[in-house]
PDB file of N, CA and C in Angstrom:
ATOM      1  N   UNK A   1      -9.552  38.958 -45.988  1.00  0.00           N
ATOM      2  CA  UNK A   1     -10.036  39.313 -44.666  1.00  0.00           C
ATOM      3  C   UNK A   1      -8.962  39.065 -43.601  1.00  0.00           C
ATOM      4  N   UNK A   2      -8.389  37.927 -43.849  1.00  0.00           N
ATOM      5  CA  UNK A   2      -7.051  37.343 -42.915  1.00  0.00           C
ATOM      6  C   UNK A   2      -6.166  38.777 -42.927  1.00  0.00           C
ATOM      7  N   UNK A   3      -5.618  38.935 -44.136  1.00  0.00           N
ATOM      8  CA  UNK A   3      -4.815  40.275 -43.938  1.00  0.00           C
ATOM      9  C   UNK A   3      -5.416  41.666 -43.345  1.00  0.00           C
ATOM     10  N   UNK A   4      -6.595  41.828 -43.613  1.00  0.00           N
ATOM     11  CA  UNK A   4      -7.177  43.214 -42.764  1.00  0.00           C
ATOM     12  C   UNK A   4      -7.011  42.891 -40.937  1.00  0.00           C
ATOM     13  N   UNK A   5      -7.188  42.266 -40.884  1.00  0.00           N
ATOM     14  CA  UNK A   5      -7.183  41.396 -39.300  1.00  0.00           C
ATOM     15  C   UNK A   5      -5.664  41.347 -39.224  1.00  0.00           C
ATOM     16  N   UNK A   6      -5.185  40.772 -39.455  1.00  0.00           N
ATOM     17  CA  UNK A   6      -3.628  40.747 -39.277  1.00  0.00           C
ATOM     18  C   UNK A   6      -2.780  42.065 -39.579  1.00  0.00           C
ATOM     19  N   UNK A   7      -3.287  43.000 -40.110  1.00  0.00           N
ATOM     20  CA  UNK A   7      -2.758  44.388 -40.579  1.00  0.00           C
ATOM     21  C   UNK A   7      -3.318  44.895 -38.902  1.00  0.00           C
ATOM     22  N   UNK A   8      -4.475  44.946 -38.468  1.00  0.00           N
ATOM     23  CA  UNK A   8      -5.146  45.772 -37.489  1.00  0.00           C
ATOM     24  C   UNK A   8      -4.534  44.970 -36.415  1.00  0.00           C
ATOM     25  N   UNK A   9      -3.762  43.972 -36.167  1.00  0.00           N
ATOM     26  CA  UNK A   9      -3.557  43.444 -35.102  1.00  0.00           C
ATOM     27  C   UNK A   9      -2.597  44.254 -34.722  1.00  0.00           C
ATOM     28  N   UNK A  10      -1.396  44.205 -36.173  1.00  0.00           N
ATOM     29  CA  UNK A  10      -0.247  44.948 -36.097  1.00  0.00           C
ATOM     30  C   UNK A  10      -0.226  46.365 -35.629  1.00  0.00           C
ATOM     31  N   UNK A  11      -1.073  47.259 -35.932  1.00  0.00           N
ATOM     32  CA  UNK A  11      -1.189  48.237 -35.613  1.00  0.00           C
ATOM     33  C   UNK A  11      -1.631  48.385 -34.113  1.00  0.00           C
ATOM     34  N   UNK A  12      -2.257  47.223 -33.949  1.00  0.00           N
ATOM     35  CA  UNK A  12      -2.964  47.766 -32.245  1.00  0.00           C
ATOM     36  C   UNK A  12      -1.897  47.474 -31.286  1.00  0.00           C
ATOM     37  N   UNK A  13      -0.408  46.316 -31.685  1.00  0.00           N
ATOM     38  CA  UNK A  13       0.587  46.296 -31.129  1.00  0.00           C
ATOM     39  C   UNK A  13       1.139  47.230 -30.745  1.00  0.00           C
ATOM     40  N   UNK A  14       1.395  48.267 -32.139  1.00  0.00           N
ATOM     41  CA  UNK A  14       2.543  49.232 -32.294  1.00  0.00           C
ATOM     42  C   UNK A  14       1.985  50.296 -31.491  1.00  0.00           C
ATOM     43  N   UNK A  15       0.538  50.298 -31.589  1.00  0.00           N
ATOM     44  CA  UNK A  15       0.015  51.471 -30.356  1.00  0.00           C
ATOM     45  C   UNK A  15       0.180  51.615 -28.679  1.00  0.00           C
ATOM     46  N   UNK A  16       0.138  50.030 -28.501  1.00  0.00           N
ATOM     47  CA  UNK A  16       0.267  49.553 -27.540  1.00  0.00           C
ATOM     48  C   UNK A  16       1.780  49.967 -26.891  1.00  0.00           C
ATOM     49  N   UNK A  17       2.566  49.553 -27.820  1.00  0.00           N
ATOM     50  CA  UNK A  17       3.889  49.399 -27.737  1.00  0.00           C
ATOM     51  C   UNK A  17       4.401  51.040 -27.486  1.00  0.00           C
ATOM     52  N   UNK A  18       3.745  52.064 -28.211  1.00  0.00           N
ATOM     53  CA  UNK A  18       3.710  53.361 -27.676  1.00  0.00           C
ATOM     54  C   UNK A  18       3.126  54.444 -26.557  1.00  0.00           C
ATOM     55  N   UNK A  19       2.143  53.185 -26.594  1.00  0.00           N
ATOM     56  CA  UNK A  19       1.845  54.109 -24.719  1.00  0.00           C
ATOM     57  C   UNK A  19       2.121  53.599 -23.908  1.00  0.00           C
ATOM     58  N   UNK A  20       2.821  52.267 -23.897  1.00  0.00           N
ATOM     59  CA  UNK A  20       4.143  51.775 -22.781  1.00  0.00           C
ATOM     60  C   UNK A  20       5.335  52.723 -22.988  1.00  0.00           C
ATOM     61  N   UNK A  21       5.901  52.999 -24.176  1.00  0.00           N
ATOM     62  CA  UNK A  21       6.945  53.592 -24.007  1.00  0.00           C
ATOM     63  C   UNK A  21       6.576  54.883 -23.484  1.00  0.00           C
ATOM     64  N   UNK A  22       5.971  55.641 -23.638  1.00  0.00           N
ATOM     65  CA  UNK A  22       5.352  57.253 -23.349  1.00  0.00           C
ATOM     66  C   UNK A  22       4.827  57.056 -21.646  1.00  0.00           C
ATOM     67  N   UNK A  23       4.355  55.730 -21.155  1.00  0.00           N
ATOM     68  CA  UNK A  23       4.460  55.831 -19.919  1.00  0.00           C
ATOM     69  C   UNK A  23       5.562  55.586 -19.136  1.00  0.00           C
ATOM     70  N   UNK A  24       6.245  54.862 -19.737  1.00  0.00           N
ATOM     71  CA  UNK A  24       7.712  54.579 -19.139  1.00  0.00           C
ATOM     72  C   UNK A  24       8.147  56.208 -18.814  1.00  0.00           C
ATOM     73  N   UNK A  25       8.218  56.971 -20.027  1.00  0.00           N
ATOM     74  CA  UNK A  25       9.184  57.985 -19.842  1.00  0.00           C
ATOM     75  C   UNK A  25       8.467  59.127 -18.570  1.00  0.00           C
ATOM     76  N   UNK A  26       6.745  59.130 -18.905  1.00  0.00           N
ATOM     77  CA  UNK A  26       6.280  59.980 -17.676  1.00  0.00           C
ATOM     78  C   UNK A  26       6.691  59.166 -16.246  1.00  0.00           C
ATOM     79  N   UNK A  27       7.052  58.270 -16.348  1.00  0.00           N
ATOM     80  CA  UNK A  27       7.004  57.762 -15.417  1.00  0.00           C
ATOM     81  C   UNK A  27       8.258  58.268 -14.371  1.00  0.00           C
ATOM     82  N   UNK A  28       9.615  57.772 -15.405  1.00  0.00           N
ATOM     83  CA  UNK A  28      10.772  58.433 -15.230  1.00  0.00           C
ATOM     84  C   UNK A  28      10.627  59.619 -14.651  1.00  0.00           C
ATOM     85  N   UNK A  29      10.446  60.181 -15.941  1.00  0.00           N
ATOM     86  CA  UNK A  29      10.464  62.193 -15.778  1.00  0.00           C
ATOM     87  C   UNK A  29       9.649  61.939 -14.361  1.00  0.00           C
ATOM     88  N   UNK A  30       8.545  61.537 -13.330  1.00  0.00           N
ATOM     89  CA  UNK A  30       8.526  62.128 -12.314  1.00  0.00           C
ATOM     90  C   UNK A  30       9.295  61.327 -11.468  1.00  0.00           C
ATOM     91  N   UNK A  31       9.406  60.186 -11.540  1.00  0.00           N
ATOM     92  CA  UNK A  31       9.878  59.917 -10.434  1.00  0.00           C
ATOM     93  C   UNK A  31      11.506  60.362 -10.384  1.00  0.00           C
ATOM     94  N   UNK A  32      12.465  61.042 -11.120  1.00  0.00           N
ATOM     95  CA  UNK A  32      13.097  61.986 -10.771  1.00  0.00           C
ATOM     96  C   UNK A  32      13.178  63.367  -9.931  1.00  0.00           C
ATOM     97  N   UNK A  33      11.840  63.824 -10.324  1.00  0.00           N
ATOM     98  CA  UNK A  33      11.416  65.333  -9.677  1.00  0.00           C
ATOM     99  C   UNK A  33      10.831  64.536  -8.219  1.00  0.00           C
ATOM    100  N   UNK A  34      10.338  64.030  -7.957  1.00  0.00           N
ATOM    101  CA  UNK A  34       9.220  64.095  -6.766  1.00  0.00           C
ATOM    102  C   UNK A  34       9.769  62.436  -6.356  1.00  0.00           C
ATOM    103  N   UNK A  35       9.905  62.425  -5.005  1.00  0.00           N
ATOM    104  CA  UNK A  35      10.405  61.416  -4.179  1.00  0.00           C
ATOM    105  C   UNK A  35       9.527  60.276  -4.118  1.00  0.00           C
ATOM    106  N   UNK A  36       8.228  60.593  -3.796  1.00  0.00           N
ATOM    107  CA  UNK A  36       7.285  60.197  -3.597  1.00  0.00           C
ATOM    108  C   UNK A  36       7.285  58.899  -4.732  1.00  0.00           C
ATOM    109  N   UNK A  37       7.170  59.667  -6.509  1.00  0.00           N
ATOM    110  CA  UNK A  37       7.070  58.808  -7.072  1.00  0.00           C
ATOM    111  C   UNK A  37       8.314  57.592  -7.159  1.00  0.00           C
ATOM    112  N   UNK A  38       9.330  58.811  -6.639  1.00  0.00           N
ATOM    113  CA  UNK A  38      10.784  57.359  -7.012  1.00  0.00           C
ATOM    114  C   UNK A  38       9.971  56.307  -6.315  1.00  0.00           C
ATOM    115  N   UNK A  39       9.846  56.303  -5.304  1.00  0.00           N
ATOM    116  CA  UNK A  39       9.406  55.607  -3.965  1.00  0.00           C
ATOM    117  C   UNK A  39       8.700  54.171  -4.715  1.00  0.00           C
ATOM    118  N   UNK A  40       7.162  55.035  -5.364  1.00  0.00           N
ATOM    119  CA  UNK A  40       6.190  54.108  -6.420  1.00  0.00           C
ATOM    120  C   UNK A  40       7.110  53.351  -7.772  1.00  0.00           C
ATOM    121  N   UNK A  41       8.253  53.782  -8.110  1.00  0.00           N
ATOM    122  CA  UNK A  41       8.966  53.466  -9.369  1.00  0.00           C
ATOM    123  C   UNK A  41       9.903  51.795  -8.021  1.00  0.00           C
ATOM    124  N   UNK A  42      10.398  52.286  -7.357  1.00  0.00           N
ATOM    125  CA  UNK A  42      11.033  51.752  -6.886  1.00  0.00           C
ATOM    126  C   UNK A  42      10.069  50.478  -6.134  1.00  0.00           C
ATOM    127  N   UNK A  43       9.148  50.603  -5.920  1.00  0.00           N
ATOM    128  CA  UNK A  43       8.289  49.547  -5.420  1.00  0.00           C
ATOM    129  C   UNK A  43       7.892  48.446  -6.895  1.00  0.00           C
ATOM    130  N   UNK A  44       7.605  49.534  -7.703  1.00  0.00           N
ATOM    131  CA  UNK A  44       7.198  48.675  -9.066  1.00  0.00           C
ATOM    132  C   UNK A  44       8.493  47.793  -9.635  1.00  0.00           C
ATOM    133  N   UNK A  45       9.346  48.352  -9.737  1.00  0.00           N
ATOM    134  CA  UNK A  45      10.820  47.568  -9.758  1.00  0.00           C
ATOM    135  C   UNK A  45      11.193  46.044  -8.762  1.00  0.00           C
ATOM    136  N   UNK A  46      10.617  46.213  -7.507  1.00  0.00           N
ATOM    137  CA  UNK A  46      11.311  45.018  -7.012  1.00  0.00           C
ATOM    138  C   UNK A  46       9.951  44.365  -7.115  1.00  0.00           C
ATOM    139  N   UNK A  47       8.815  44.339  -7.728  1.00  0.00           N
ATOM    140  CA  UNK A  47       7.840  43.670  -8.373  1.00  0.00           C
ATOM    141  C   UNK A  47       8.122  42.846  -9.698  1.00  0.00           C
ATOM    142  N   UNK A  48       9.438  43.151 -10.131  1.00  0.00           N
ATOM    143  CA  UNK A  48       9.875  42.142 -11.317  1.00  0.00           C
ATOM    144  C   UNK A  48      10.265  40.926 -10.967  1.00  0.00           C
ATOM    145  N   UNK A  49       9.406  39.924 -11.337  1.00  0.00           N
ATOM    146  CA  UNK A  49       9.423  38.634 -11.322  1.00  0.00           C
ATOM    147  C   UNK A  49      10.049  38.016 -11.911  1.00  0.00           C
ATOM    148  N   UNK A  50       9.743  37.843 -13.762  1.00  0.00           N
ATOM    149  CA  UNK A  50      10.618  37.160 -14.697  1.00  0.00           C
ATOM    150  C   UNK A  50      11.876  37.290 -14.957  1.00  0.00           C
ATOM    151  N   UNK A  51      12.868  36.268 -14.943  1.00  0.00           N
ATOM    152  CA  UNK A  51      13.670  36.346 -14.616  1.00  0.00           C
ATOM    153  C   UNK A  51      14.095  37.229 -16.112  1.00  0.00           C
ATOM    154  N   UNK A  52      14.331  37.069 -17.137  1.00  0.00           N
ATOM    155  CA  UNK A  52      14.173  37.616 -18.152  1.00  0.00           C
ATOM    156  C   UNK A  52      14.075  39.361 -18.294  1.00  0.00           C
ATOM    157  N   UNK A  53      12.893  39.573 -17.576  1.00  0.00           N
ATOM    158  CA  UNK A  53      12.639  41.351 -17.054  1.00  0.00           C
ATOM    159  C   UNK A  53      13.752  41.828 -16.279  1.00  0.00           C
ATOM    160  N   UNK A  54      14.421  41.134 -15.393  1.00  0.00           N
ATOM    161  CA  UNK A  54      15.085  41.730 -14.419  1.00  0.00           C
ATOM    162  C   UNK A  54      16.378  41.723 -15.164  1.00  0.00           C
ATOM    163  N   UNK A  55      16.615  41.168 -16.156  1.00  0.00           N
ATOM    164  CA  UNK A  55      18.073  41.001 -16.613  1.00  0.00           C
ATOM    165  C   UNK A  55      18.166  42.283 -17.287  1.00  0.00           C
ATOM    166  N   UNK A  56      16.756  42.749 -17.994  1.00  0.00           N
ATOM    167  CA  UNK A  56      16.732  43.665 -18.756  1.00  0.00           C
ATOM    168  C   UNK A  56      17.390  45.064 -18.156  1.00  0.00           C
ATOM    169  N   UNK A  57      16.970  45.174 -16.382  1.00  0.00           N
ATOM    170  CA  UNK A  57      17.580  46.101 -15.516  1.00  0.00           C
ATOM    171  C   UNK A  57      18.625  45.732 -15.156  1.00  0.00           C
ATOM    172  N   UNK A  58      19.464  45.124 -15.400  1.00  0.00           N
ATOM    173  CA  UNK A  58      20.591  44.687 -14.343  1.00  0.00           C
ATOM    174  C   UNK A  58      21.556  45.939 -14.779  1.00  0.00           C
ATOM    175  N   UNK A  59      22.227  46.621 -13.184  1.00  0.00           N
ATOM    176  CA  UNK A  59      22.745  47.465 -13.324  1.00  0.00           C
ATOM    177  C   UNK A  59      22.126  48.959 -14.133  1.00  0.00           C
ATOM    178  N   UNK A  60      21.040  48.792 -14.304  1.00  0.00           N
ATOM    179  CA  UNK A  60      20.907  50.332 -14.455  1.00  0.00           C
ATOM    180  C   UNK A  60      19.997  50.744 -13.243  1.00  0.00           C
ATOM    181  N   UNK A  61      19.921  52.087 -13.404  1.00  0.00           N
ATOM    182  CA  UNK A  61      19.563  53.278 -12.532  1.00  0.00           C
ATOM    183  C   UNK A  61      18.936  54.226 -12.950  1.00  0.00           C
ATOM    184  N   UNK A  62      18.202  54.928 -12.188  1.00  0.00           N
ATOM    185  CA  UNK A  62      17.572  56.500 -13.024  1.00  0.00           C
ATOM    186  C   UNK A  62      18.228  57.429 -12.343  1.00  0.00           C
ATOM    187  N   UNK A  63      18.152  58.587 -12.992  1.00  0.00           N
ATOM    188  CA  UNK A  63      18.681  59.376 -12.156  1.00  0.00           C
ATOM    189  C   UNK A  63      18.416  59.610 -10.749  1.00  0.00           C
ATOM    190  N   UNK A  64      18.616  59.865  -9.563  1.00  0.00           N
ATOM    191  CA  UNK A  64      18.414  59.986  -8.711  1.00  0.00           C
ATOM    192  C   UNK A  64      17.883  59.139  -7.727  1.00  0.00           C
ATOM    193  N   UNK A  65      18.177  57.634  -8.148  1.00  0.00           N
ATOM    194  CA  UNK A  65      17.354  56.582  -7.842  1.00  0.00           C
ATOM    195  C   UNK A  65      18.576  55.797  -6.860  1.00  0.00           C
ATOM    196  N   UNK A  66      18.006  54.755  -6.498  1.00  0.00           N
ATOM    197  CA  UNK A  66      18.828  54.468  -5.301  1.00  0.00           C
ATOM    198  C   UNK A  66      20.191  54.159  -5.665  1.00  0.00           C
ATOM    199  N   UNK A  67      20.730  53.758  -6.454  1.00  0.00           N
ATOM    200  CA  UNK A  67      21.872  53.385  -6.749  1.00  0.00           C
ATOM    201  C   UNK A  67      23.029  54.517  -6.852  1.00  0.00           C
ATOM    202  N   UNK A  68      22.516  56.031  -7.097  1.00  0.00           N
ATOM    203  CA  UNK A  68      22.708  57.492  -7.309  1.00  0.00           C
ATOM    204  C   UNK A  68      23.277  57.775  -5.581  1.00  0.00           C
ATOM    205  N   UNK A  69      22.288  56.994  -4.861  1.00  0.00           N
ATOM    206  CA  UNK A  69      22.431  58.161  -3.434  1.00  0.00           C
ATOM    207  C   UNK A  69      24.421  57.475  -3.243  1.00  0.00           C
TER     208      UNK A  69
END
């Protein structure tokens, strides 16, 4: 039983772990096209707290994002 539970945990990770990544990228893809969203991307960004998260950005950029202008 331990392993059915521990098999389904794994899986609900890896799902998890894929509609973060799939939102990351819609996320991207608009806030490239439409200002508006950079705007929302760029607000969510200086919302990174852990110090850890922010290292993860250090020095990158999206396209068209402030570091671009």
């Amino acid at each position: 039983m331990q392993a059915l539970e521990a098999r389904a945990a794994t899986l609900n990770r890896k799902a998890d772990a894929r509609r973060k990544i799939i939102l990351g990228g819609l996320l991207l893809d608009a806030a490239m096209k439409d200002p508006a969203w950079e705007s929302h991307l760029n607000d969510l960004m200086s919302r990174i707290s852990r110090d850890q998260d922010r290292k993860a950005f250090e020095g990158w950029t999206f396209k068209g994002g402030p570091a671009d202008a």
